[in-house]
PDB file of N, CA and C in Angstrom:
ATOM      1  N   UNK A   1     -49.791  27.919 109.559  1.00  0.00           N
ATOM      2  CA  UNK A   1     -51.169  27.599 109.255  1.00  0.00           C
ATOM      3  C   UNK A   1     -51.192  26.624 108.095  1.00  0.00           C
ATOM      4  N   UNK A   2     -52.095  25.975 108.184  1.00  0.00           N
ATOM      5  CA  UNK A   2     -52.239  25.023 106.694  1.00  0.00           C
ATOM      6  C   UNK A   2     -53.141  25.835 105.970  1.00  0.00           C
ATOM      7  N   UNK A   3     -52.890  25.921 104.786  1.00  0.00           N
ATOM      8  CA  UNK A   3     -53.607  26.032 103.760  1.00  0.00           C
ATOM      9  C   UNK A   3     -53.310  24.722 102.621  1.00  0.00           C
ATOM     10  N   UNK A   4     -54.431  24.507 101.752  1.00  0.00           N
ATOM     11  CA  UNK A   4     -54.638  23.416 101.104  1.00  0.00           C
ATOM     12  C   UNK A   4     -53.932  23.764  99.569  1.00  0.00           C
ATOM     13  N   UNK A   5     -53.282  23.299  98.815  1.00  0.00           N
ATOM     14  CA  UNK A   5     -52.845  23.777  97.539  1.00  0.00           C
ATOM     15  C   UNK A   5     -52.768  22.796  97.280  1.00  0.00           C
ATOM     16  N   UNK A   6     -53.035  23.064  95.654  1.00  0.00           N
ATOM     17  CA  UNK A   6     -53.561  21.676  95.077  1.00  0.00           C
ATOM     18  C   UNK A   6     -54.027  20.448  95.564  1.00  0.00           C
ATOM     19  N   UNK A   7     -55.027  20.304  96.084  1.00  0.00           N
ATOM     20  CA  UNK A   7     -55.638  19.459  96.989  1.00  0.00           C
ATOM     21  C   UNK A   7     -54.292  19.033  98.086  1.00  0.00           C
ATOM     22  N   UNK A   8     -53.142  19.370  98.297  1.00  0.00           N
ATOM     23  CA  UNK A   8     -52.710  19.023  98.994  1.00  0.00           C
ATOM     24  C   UNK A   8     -52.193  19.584 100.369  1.00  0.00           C
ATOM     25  N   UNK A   9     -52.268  19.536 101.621  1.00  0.00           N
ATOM     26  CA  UNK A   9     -52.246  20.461 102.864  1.00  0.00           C
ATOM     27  C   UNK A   9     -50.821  20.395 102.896  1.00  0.00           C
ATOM     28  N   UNK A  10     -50.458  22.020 103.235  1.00  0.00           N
ATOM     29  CA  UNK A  10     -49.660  22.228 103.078  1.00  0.00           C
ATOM     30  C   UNK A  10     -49.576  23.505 104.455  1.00  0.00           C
ATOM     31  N   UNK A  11     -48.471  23.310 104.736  1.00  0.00           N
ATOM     32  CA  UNK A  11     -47.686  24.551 105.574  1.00  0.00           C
ATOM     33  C   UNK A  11     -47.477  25.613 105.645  1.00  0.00           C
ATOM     34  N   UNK A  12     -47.843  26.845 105.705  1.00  0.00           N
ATOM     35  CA  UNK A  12     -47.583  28.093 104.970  1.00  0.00           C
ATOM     36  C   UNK A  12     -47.054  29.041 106.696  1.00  0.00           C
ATOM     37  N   UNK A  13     -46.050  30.143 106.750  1.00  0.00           N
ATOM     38  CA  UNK A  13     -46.473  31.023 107.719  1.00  0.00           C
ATOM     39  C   UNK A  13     -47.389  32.318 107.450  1.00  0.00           C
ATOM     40  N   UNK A  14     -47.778  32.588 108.687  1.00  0.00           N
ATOM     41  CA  UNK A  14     -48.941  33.532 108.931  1.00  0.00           C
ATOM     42  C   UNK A  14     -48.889  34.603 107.636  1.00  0.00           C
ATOM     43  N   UNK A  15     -47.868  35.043 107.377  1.00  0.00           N
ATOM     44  CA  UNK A  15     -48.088  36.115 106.809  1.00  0.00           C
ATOM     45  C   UNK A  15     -47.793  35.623 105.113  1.00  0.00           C
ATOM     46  N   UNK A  16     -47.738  34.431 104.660  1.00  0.00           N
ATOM     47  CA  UNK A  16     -47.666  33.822 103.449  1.00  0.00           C
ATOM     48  C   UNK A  16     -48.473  34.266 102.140  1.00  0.00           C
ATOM     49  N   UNK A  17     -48.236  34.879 101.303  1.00  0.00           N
ATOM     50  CA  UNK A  17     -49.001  35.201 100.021  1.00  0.00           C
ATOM     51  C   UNK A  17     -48.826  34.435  98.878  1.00  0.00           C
ATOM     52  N   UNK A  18     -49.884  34.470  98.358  1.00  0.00           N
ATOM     53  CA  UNK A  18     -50.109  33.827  96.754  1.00  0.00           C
ATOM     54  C   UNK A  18     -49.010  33.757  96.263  1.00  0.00           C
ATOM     55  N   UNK A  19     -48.274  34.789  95.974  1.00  0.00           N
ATOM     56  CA  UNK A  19     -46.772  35.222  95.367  1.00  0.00           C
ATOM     57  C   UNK A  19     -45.926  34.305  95.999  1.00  0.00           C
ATOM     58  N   UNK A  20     -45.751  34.240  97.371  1.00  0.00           N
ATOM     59  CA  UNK A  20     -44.544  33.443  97.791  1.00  0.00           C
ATOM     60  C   UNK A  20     -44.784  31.814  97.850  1.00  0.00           C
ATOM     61  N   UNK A  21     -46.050  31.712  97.381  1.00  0.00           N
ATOM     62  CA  UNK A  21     -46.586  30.121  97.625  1.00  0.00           C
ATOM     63  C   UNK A  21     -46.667  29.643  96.294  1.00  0.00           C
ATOM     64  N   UNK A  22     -46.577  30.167  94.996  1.00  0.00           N
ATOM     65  CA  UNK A  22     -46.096  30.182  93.624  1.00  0.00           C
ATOM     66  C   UNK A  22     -44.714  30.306  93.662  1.00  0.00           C
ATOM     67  N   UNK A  23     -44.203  31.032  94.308  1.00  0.00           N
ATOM     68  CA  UNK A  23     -42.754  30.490  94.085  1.00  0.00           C
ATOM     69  C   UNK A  23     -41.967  29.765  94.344  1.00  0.00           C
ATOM     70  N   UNK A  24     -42.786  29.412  95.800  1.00  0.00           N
ATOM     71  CA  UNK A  24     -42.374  28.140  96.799  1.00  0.00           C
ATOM     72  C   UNK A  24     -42.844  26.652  95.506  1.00  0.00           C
ATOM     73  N   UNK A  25     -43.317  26.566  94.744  1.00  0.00           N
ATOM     74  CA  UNK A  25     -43.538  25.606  93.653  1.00  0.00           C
ATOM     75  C   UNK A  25     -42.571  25.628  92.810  1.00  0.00           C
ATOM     76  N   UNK A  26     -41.755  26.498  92.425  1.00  0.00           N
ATOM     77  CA  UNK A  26     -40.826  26.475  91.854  1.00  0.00           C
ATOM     78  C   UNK A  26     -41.026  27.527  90.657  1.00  0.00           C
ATOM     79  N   UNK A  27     -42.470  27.468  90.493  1.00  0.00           N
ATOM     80  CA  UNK A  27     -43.109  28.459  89.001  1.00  0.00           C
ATOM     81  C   UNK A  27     -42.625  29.819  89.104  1.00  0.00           C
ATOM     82  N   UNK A  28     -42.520  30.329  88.234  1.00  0.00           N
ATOM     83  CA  UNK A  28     -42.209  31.863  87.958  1.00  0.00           C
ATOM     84  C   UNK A  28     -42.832  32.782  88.512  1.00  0.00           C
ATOM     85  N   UNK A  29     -43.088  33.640  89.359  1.00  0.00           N
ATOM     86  CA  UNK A  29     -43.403  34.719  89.455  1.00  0.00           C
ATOM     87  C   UNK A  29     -44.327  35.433  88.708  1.00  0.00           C
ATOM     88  N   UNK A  30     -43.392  35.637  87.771  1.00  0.00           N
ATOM     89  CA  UNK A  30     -43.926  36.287  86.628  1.00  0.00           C
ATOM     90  C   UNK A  30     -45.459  36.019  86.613  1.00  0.00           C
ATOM     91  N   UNK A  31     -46.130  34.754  86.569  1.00  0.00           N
ATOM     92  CA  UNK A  31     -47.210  34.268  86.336  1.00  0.00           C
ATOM     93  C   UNK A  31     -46.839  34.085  84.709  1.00  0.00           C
ATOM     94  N   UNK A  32     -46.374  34.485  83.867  1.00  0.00           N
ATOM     95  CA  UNK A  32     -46.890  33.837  82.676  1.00  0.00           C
ATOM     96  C   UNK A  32     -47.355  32.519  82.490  1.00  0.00           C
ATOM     97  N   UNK A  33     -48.496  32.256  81.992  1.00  0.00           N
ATOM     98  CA  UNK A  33     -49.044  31.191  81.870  1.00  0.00           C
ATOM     99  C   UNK A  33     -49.564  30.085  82.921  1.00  0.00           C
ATOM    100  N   UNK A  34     -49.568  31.185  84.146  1.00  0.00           N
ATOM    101  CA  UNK A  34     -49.932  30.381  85.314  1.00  0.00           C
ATOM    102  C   UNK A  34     -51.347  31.196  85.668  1.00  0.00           C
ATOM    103  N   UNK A  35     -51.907  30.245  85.768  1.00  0.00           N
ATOM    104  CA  UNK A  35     -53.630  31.346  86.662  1.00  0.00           C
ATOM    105  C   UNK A  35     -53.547  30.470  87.922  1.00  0.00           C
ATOM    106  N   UNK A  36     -54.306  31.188  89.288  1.00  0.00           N
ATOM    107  CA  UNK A  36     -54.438  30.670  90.314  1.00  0.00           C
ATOM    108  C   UNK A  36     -56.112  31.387  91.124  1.00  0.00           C
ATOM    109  N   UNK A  37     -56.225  30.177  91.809  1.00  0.00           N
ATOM    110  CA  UNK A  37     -57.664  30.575  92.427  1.00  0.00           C
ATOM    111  C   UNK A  37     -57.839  30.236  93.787  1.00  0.00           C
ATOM    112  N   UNK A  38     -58.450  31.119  94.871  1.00  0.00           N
ATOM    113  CA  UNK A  38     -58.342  31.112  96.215  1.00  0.00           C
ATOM    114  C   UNK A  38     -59.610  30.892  96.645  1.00  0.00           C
ATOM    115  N   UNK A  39     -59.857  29.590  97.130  1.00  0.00           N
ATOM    116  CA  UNK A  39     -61.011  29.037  97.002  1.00  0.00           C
ATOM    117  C   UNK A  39     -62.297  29.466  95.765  1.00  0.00           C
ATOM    118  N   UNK A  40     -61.792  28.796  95.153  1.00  0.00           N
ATOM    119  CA  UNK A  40     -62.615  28.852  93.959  1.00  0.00           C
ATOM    120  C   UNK A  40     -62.921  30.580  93.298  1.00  0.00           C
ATOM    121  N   UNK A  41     -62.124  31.262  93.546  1.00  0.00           N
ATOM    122  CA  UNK A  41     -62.030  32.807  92.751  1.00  0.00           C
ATOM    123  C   UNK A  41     -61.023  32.992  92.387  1.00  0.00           C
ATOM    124  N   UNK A  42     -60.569  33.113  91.119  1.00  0.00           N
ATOM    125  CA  UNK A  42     -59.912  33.853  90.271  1.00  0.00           C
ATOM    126  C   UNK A  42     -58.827  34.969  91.101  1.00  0.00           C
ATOM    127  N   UNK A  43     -57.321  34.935  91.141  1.00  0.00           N
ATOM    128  CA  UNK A  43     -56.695  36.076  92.044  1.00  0.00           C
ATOM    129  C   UNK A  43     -55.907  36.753  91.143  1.00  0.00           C
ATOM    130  N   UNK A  44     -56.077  38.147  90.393  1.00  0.00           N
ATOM    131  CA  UNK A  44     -55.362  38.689  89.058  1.00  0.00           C
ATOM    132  C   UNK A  44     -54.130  38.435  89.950  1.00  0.00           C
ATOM    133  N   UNK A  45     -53.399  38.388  88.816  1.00  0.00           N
ATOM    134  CA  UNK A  45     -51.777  38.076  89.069  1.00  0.00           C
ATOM    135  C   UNK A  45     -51.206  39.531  89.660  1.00  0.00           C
ATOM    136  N   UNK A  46     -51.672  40.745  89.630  1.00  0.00           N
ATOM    137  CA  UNK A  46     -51.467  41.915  89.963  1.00  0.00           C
ATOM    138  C   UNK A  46     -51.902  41.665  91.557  1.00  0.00           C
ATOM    139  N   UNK A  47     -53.013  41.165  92.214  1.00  0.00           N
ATOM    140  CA  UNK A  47     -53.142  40.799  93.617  1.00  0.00           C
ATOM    141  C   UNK A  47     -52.287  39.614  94.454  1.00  0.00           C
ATOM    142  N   UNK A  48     -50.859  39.413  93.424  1.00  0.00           N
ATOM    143  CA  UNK A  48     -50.556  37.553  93.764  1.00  0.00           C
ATOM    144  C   UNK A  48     -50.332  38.543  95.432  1.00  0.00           C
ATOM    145  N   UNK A  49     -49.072  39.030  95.261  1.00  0.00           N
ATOM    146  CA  UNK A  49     -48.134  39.679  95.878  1.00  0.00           C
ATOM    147  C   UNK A  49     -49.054  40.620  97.797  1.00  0.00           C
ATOM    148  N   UNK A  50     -50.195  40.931  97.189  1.00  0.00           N
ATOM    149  CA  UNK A  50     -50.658  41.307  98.250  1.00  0.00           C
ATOM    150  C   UNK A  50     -52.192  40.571  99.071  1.00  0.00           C
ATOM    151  N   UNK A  51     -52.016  39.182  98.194  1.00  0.00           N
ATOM    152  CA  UNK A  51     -53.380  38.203  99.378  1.00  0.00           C
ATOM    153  C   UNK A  51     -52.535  37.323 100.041  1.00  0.00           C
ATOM    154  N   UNK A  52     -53.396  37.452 101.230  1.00  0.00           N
ATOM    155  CA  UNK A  52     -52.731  35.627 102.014  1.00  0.00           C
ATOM    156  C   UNK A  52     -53.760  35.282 102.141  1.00  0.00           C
ATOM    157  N   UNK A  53     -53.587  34.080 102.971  1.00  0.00           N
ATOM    158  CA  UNK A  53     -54.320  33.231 103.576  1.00  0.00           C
ATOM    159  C   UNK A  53     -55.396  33.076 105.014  1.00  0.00           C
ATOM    160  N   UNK A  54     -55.895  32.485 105.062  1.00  0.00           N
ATOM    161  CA  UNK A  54     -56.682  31.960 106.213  1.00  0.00           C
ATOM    162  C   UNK A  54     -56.458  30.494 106.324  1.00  0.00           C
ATOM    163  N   UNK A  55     -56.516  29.999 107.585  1.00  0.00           N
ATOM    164  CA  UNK A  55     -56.833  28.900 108.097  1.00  0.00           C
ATOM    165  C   UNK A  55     -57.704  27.706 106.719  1.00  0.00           C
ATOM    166  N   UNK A  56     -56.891  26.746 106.642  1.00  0.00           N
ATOM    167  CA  UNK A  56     -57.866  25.528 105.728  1.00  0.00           C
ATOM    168  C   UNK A  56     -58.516  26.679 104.170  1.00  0.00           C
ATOM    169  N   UNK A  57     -57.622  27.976 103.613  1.00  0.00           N
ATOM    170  CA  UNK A  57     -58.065  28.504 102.237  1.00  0.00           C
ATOM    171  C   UNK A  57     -57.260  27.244 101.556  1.00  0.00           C
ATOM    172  N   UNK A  58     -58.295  27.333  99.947  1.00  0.00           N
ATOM    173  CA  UNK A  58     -58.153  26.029  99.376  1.00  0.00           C
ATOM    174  C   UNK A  58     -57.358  27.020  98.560  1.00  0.00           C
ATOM    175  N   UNK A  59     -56.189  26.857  97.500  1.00  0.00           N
ATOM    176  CA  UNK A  59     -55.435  27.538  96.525  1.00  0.00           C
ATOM    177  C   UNK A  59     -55.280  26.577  95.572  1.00  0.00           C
ATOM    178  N   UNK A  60     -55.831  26.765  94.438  1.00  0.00           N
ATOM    179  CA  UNK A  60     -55.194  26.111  93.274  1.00  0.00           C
ATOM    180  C   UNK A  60     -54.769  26.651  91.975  1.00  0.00           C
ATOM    181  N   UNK A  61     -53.337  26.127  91.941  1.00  0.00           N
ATOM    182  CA  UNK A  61     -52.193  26.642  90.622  1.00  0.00           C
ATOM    183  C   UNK A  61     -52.383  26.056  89.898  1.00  0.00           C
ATOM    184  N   UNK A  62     -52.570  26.438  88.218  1.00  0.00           N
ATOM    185  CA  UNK A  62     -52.818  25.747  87.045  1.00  0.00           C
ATOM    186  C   UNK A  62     -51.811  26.553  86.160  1.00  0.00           C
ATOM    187  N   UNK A  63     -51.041  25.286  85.433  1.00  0.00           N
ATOM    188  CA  UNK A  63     -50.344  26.233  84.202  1.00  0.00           C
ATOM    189  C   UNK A  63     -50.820  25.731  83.074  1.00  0.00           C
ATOM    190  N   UNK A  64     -50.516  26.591  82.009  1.00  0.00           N
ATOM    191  CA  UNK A  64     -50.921  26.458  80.703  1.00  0.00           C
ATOM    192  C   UNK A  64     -49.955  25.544  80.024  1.00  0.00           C
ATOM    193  N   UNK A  65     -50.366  24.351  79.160  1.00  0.00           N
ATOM    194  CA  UNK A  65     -49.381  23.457  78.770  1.00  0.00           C
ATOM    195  C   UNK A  65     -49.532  23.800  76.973  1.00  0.00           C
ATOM    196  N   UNK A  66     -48.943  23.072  76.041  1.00  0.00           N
ATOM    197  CA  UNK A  66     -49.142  22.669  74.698  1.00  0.00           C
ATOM    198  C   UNK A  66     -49.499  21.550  73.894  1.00  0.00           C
ATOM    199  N   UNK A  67     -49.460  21.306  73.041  1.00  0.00           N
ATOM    200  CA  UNK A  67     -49.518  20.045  72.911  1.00  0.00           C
ATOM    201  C   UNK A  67     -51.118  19.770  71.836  1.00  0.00           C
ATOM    202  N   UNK A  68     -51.353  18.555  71.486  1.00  0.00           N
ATOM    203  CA  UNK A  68     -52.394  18.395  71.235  1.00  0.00           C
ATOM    204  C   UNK A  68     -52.509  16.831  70.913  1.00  0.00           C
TER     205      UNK A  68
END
């Protein structure tokens, strides 16, 4: 199925979760310092592991940077 991550369409199989599509990025697991949102809602990092997808869901990964 495609689902969209970071504006970009992307490939996922059927049974694909938040968790494995964060890791498929390379990012940690863990989530530290990563928030993510499934079409525009907030997914606690405690739900990565048990949401998937639908058809065309938009997902977007944001990490926390430094700097100023």
């Amino acid at each position: 199925m495609t689902v969209v991550v970071n504006g970009t369409p992307t490939e996922v199989a059927s049974d694909a979760t938040v968790a494995g599509v964060v890791a498929g990025l390379g990012l940690p697991v863990s989530g530290a310092g990563i928030a993510v949102a499934l079409n525009g809602e907030v997914v606690p990092r405690s739900a990565w592991a048990s949401t998937g997808f639908g058809e065309r869901d938009r997902l977007e990964v944001l990490g926390a940077s430094q700097g100023g």
